[in-house]
N, C-alpha and C. Protein backbone atom coordinates (compact mmCIF):
# COMPACT_ATOMS: atom_id res chain seq x y z
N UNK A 1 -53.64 -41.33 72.78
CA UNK A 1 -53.21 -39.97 73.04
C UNK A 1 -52.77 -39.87 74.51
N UNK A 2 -51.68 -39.07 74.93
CA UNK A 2 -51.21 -39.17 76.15
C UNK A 2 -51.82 -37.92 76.69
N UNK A 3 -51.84 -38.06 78.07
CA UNK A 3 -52.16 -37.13 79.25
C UNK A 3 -51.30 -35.42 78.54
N UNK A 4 -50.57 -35.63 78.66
CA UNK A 4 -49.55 -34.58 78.45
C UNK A 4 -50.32 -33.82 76.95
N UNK A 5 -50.00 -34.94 75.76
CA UNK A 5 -50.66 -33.99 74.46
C UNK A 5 -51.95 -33.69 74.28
N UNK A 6 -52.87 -33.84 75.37
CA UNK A 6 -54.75 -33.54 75.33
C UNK A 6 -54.19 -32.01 75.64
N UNK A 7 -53.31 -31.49 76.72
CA UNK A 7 -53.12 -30.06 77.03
C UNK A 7 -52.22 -29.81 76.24
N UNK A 8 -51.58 -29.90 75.42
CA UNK A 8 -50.80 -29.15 74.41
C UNK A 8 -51.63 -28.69 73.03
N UNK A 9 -52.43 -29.79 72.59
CA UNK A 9 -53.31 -29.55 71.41
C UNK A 9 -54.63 -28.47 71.94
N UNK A 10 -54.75 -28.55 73.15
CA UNK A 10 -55.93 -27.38 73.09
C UNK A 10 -55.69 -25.95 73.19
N UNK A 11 -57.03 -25.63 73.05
CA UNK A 11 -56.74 -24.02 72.12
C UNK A 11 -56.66 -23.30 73.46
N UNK A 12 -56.41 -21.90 73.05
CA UNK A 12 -55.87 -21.07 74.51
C UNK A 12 -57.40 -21.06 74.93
N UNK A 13 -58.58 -20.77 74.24
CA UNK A 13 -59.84 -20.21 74.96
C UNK A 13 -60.21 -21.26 75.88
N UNK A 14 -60.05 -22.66 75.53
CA UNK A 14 -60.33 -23.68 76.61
C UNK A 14 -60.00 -23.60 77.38
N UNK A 15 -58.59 -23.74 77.59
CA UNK A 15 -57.70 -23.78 78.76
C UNK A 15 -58.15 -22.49 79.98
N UNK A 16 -58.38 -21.10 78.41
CA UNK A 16 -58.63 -20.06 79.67
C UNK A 16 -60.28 -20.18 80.67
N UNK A 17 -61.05 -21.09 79.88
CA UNK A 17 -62.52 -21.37 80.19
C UNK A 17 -62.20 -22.38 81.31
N UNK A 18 -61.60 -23.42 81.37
CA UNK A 18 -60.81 -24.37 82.45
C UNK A 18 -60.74 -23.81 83.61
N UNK A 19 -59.86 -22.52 83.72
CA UNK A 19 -59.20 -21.94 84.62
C UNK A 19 -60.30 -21.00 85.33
N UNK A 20 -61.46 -20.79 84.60
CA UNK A 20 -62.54 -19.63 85.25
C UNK A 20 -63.08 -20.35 85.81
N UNK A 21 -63.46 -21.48 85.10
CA UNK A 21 -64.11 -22.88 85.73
C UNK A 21 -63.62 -23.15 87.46
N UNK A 22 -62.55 -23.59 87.62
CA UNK A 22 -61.82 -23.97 88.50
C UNK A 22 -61.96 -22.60 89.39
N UNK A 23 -61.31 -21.54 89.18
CA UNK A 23 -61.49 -20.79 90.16
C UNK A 23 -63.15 -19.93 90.50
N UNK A 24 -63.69 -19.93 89.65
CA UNK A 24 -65.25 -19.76 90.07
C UNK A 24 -65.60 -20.77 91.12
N UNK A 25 -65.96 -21.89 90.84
CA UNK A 25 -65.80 -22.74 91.62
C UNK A 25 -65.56 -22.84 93.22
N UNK A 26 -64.03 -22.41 92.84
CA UNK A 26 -63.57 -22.51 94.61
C UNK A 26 -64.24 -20.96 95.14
N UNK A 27 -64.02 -20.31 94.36
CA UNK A 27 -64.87 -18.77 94.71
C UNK A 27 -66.45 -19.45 95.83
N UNK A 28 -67.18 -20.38 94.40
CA UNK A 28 -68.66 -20.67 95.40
C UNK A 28 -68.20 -21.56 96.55
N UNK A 29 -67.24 -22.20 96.93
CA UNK A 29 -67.18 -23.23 97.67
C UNK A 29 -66.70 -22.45 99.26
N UNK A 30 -66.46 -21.69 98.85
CA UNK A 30 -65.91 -20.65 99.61
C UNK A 30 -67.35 -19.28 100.31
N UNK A 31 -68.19 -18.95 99.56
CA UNK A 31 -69.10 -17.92 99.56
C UNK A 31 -70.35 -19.02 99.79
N UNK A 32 -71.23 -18.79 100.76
CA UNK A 32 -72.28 -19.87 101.18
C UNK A 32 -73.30 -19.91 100.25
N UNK A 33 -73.81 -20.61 100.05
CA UNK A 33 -75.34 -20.42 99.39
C UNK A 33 -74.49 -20.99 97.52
N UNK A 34 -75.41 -21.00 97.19
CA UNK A 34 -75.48 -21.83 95.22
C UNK A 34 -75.75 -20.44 94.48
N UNK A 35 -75.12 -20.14 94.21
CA UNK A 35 -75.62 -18.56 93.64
C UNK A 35 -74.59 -18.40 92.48
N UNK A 36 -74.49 -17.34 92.34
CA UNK A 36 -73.82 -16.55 90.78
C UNK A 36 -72.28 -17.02 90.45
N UNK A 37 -71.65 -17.23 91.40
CA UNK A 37 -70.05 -17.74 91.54
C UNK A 37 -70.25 -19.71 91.13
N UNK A 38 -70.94 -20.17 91.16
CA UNK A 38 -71.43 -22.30 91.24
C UNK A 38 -71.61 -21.59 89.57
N UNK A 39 -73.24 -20.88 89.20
CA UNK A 39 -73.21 -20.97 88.27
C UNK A 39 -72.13 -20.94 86.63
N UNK A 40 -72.00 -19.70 87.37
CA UNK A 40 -70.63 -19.23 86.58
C UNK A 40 -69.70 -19.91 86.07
N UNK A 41 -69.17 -20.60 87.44
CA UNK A 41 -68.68 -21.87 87.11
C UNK A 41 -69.14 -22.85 86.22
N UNK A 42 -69.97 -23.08 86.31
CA UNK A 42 -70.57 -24.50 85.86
C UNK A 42 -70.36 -23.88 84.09
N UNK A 43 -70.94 -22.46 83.83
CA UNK A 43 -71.22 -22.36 82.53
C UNK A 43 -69.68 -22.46 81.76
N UNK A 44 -69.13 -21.74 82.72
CA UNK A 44 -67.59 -21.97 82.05
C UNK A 44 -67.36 -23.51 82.00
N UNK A 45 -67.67 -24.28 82.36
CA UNK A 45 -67.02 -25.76 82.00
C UNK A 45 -67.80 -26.21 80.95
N UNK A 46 -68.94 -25.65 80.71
CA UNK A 46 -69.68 -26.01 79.80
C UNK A 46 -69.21 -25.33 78.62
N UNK A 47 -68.77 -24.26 78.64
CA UNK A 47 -67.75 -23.35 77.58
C UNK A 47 -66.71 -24.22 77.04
N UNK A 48 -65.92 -24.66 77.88
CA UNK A 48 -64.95 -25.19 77.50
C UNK A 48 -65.31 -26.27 76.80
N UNK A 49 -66.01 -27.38 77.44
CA UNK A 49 -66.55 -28.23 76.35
C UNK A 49 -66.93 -28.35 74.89
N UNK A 50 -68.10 -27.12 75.21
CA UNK A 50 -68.31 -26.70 73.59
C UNK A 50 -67.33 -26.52 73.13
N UNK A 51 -66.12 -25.32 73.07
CA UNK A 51 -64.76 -25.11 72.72
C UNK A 51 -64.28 -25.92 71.63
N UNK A 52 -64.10 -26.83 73.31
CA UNK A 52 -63.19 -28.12 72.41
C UNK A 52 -63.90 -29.00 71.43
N UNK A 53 -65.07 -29.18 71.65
CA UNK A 53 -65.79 -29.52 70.06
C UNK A 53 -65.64 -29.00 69.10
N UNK A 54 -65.33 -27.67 69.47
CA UNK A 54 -65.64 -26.94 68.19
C UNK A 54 -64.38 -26.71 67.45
N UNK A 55 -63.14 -26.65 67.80
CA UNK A 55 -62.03 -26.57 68.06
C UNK A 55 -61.10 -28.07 67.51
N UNK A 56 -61.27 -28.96 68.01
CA UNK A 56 -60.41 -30.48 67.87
C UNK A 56 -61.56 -31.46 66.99
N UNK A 57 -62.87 -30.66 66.68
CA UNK A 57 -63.84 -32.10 66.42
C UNK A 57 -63.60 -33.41 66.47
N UNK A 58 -63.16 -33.94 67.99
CA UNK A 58 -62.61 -34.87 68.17
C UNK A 58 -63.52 -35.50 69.63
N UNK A 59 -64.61 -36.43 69.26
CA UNK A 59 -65.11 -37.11 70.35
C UNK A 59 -64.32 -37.67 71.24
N UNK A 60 -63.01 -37.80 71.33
CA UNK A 60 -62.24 -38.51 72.77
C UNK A 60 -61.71 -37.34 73.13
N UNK A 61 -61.39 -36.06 72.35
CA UNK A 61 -61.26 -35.33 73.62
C UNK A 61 -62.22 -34.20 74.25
N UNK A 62 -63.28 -34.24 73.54
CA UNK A 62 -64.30 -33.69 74.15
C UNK A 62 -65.33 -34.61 75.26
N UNK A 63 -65.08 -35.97 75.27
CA UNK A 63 -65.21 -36.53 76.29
C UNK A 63 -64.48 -37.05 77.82
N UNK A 64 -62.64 -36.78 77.50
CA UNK A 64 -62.13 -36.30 78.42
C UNK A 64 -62.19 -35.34 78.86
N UNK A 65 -62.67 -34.41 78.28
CA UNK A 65 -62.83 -32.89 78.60
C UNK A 65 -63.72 -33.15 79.70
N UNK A 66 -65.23 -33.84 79.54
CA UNK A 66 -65.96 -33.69 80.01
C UNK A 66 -65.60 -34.96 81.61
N UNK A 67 -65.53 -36.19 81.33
CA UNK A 67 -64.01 -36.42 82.58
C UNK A 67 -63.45 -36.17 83.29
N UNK A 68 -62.72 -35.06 82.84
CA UNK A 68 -61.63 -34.12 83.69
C UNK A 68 -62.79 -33.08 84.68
N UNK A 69 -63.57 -32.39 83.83
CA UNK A 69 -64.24 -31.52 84.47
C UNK A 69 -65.09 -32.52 85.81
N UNK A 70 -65.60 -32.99 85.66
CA UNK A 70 -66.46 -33.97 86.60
C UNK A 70 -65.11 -34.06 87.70
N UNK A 71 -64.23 -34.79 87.46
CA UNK A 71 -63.40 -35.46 88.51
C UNK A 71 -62.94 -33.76 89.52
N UNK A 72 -62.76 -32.59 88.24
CA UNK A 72 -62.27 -31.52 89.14
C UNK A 72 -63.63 -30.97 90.35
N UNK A 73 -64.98 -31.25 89.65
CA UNK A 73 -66.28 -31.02 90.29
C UNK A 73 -66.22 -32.09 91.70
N UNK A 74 -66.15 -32.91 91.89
CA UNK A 74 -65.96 -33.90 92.79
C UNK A 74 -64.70 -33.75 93.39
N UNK A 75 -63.28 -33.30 93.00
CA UNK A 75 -62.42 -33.17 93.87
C UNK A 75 -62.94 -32.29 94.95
N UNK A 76 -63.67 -30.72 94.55
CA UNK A 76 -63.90 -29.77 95.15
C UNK A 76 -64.87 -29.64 96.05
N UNK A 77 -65.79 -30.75 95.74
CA UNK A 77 -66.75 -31.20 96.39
C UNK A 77 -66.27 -31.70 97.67
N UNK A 78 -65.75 -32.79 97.69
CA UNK A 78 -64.82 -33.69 99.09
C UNK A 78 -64.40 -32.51 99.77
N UNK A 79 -63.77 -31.56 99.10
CA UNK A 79 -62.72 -30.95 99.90
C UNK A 79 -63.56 -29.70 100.45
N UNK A 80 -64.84 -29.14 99.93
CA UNK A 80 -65.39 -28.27 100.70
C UNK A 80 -66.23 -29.07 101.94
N UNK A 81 -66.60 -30.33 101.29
CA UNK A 81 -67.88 -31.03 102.19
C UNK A 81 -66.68 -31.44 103.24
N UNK A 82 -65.68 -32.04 103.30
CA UNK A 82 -64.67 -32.15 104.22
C UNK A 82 -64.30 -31.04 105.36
N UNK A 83 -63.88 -29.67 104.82
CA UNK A 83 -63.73 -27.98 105.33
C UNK A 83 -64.84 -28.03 106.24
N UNK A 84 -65.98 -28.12 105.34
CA UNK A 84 -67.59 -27.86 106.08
C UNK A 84 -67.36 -28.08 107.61
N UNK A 85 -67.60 -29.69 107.53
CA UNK A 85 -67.78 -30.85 108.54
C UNK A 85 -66.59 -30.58 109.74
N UNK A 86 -65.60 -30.03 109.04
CA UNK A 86 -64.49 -29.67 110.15
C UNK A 86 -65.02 -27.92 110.78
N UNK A 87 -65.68 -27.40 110.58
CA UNK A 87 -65.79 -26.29 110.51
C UNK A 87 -64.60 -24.60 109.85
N UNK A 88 -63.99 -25.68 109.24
CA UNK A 88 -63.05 -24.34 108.18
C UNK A 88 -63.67 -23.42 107.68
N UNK A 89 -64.80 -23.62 107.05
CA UNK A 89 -65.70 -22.60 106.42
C UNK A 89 -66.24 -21.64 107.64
N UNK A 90 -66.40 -21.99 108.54
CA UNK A 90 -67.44 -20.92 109.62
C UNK A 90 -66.78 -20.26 109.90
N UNK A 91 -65.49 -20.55 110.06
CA UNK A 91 -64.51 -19.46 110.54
C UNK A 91 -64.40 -18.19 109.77
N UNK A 92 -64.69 -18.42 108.40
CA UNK A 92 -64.44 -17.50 107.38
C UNK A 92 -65.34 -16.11 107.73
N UNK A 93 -65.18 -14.42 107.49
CA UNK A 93 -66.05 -13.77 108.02
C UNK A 93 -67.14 -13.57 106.84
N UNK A 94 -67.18 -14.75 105.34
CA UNK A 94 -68.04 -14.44 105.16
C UNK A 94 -69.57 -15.63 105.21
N UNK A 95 -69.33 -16.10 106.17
CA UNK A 95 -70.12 -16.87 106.59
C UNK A 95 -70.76 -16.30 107.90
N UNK A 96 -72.20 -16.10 107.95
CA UNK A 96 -72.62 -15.45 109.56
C UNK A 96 -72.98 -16.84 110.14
N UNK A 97 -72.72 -16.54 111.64
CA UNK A 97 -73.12 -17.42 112.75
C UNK A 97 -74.39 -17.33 113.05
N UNK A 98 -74.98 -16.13 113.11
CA UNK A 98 -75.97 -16.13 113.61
C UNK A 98 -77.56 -15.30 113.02
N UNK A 99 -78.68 -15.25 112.90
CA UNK A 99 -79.34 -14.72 112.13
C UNK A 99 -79.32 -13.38 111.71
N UNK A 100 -80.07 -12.64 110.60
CA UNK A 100 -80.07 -11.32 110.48
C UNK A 100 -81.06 -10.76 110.96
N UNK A 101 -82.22 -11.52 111.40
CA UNK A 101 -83.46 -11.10 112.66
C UNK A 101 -82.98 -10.69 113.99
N UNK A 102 -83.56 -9.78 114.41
CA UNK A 102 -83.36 -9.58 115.54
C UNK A 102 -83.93 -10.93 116.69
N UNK A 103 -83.30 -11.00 117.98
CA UNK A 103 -83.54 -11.99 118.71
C UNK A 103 -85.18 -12.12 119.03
N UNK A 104 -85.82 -10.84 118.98
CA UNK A 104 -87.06 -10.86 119.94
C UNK A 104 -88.31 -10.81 118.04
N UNK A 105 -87.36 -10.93 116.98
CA UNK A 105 -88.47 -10.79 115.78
C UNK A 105 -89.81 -11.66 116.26
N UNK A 106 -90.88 -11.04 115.95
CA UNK A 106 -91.93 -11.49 115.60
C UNK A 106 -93.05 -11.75 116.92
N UNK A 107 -92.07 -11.27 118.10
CA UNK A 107 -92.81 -11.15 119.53
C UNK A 107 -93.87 -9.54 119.61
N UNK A 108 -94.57 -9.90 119.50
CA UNK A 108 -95.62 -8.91 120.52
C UNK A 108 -95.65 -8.55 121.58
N UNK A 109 -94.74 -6.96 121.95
CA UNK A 109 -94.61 -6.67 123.08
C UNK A 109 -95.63 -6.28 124.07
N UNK A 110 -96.71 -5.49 123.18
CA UNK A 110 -98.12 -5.53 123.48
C UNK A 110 -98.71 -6.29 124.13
N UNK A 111 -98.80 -7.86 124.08
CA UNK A 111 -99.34 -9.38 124.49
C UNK A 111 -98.48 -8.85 125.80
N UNK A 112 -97.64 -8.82 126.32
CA UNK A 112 -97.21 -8.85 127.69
C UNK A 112 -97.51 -8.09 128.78
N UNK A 113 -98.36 -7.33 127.88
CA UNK A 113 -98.77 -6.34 128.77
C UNK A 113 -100.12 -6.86 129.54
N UNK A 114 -100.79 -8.04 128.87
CA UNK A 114 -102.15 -8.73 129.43
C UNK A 114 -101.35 -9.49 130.68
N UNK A 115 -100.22 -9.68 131.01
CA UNK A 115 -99.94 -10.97 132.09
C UNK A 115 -100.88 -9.98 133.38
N UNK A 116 -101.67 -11.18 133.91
CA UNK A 116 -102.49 -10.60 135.38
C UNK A 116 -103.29 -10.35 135.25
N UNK A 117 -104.02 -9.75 133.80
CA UNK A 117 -105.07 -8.90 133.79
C UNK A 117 -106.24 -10.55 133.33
N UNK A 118 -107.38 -9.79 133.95
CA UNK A 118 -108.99 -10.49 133.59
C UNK A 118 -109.58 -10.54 132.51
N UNK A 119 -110.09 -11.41 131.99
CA UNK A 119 -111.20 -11.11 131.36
C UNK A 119 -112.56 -11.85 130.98
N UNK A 120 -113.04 -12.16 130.17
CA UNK A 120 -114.37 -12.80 129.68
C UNK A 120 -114.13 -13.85 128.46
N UNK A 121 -114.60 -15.27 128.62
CA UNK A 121 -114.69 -15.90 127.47
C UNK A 121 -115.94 -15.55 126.72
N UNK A 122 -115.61 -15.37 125.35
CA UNK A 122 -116.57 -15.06 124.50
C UNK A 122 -117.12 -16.18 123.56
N UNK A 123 -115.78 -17.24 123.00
CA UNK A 123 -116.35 -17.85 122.69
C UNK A 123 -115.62 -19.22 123.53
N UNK A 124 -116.18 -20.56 123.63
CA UNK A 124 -115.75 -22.02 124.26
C UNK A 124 -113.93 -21.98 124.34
N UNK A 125 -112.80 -21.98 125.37
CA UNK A 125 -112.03 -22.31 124.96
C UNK A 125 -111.53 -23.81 125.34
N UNK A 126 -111.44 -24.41 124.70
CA UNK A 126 -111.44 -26.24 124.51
C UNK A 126 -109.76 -26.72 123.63
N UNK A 127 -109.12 -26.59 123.97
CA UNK A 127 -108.37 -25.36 124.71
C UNK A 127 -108.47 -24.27 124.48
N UNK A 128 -108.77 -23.96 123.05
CA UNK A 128 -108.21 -22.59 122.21
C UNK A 128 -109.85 -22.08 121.94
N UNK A 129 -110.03 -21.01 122.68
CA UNK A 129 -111.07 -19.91 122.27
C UNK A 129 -110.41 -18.56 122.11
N UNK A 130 -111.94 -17.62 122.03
CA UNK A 130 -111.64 -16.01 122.00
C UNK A 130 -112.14 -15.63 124.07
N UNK A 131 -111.40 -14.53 123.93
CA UNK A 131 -111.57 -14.19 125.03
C UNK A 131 -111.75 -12.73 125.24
N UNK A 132 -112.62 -12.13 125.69
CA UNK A 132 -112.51 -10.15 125.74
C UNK A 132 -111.90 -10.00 126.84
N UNK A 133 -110.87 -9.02 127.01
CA UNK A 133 -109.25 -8.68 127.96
C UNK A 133 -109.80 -7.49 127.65
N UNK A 134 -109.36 -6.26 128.52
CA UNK A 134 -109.68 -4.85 128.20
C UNK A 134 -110.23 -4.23 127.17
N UNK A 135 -111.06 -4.64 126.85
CA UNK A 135 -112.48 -4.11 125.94
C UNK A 135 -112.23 -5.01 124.27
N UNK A 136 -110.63 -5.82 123.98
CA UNK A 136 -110.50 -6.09 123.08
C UNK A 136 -110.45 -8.04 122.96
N UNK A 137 -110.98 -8.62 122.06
CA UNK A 137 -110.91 -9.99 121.64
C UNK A 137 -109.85 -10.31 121.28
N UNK A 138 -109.10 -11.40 121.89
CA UNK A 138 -107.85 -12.41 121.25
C UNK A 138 -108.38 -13.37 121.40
N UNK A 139 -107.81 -14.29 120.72
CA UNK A 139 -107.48 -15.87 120.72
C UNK A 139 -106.39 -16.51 121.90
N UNK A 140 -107.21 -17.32 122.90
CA UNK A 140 -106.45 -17.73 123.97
C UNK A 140 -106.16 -19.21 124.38
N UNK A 141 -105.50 -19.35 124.79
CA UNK A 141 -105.76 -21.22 124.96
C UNK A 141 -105.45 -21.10 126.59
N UNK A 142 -106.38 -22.16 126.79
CA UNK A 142 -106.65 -22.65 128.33
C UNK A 142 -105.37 -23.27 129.08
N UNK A 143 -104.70 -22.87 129.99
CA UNK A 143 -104.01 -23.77 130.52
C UNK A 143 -104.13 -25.32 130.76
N UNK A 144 -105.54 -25.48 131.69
CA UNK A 144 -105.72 -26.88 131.90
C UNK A 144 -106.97 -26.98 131.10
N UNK A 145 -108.36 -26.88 131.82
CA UNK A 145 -109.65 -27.56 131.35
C UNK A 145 -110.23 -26.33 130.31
N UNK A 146 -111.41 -27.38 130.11
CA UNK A 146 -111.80 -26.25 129.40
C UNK A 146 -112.69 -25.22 130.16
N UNK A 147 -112.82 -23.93 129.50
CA UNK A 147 -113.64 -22.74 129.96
C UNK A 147 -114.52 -22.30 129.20
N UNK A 148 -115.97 -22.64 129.64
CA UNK A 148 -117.00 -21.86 128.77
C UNK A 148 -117.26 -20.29 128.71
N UNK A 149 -118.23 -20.47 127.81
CA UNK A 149 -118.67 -19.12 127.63
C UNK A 149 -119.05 -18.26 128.73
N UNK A 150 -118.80 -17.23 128.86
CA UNK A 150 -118.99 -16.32 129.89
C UNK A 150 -118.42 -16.46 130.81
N UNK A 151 -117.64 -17.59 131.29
CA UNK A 151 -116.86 -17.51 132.27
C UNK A 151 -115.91 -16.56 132.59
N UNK A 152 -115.15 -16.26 133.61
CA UNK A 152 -113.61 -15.01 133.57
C UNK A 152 -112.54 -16.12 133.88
N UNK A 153 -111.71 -15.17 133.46
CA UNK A 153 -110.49 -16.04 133.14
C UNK A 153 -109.33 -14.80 133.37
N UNK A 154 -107.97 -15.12 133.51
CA UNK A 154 -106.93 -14.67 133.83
C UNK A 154 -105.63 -14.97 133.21
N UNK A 155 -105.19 -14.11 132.51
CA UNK A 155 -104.31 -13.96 131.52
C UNK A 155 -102.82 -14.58 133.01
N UNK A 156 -102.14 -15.34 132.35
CA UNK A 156 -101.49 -16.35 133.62
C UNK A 156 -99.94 -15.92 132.81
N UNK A 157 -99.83 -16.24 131.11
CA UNK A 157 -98.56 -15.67 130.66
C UNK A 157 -98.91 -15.76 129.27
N UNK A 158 -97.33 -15.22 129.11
CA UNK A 158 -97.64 -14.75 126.93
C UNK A 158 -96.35 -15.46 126.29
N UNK A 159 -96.60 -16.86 125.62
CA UNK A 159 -95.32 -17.25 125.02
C UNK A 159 -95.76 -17.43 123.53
N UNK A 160 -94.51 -17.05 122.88
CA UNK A 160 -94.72 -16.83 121.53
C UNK A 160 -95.79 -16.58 120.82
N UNK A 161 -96.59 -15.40 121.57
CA UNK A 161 -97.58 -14.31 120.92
C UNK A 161 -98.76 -15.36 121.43
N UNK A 162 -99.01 -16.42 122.20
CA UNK A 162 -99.91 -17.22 122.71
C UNK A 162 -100.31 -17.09 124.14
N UNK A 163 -101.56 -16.19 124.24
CA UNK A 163 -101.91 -15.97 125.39
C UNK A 163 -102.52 -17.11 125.97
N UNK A 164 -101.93 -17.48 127.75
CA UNK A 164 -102.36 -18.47 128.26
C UNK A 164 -103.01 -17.85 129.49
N UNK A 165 -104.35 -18.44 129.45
CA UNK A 165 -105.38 -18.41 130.56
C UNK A 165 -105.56 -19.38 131.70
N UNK A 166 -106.19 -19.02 132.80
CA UNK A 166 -106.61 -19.96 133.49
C UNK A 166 -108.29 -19.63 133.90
N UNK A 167 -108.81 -20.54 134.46
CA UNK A 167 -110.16 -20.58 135.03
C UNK A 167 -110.20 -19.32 136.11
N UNK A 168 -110.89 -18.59 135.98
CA UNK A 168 -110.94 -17.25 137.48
C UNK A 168 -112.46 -17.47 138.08
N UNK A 169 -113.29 -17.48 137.10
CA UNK A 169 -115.15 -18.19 138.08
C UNK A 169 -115.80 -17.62 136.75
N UNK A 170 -116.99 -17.54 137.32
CA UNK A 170 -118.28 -16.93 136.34
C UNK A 170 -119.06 -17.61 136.48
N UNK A 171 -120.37 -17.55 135.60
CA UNK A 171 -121.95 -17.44 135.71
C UNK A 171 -122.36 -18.96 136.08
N UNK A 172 -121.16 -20.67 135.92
CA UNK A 172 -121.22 -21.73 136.46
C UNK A 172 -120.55 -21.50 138.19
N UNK A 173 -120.41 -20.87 138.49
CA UNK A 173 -119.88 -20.89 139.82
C UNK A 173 -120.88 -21.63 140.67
């Protein structure tokens, strides 16, 4: 059977299942993420397949069918993973550059307010103990050595919600 008569003998619904195929497809290759446009796709090629079984009951061309579809899955593949790598896709506006969090998510503005201030180890910090700061307990880690219990200590800075202490004196002095 020639190239030419596999597309003349098939039925219009294939061809039109082909074509959703194909352009679903470039739709996901185009829109980031594996979502509803890949699937879609995919089911339509799987449409068409069935189709043509059902349609030609003819195992060679329901296995070119399935052939063709693969080679069109892999053309589109190269050519987005190609786009990618060049950055064609980022350019697109529906691709974001940058997160939908705000820059400062998940910082404790509160914690910054301890830089300078004193307080009391409550429990060992080796590095990481509790410490009482203005009447309230956090979890602190020691700059350098460790600091026992009861010692004071001095809130030195606050990075990523991690209060850092240093040695100030107490009851080993």
């Amino acid at each position: 059977m020639e190239f030419v008569e596999f597309f003349t003998q098939m039925h219009w619904s294939v061809i039109a299942l082909l074509a959703a195929c194909l352009v679903l497809l470039i739709i996901e290759g185009v829109v980031p993420g594996f979502g509803f446009w890949g699937i879609s796709g995919i089911v339509a090629g799987i449409a068409a397949v069935v189709c043509e079984a059902i349609f030609t009951k003819s195992v060679f061309n329901v296995f070119f069918l399935i052939f063709l579809i693969l080679v069109i899955f892999t053309v589109l593949f190269v050519i987005f993973s190609h786009s990618f790598s060049k950055g064609f896709l980022k350019k697109t506006p529906l691709v974001e550059d940058k997160s939908a969090l705000p820059e400062n998510y998940g910082v404790n503005q509160s914690l910054q307010q301890l830089v300078g201030k004193e307080g009391e180890v409550v429990s060992i910090c080796k590095p990481v103990g509790k410490a009482k700061i203005d009447g309230k307990i956090y979890t602190v880690t020691s700059v350098r050595e460790t600091i026992y219990e009861g010692e004071k200590i001095q809130v030195v800075e606050v990075e990523n919600n991690t209060i850092r202490v240093e040695f100030k004196g107490g009851e080993n002095e």
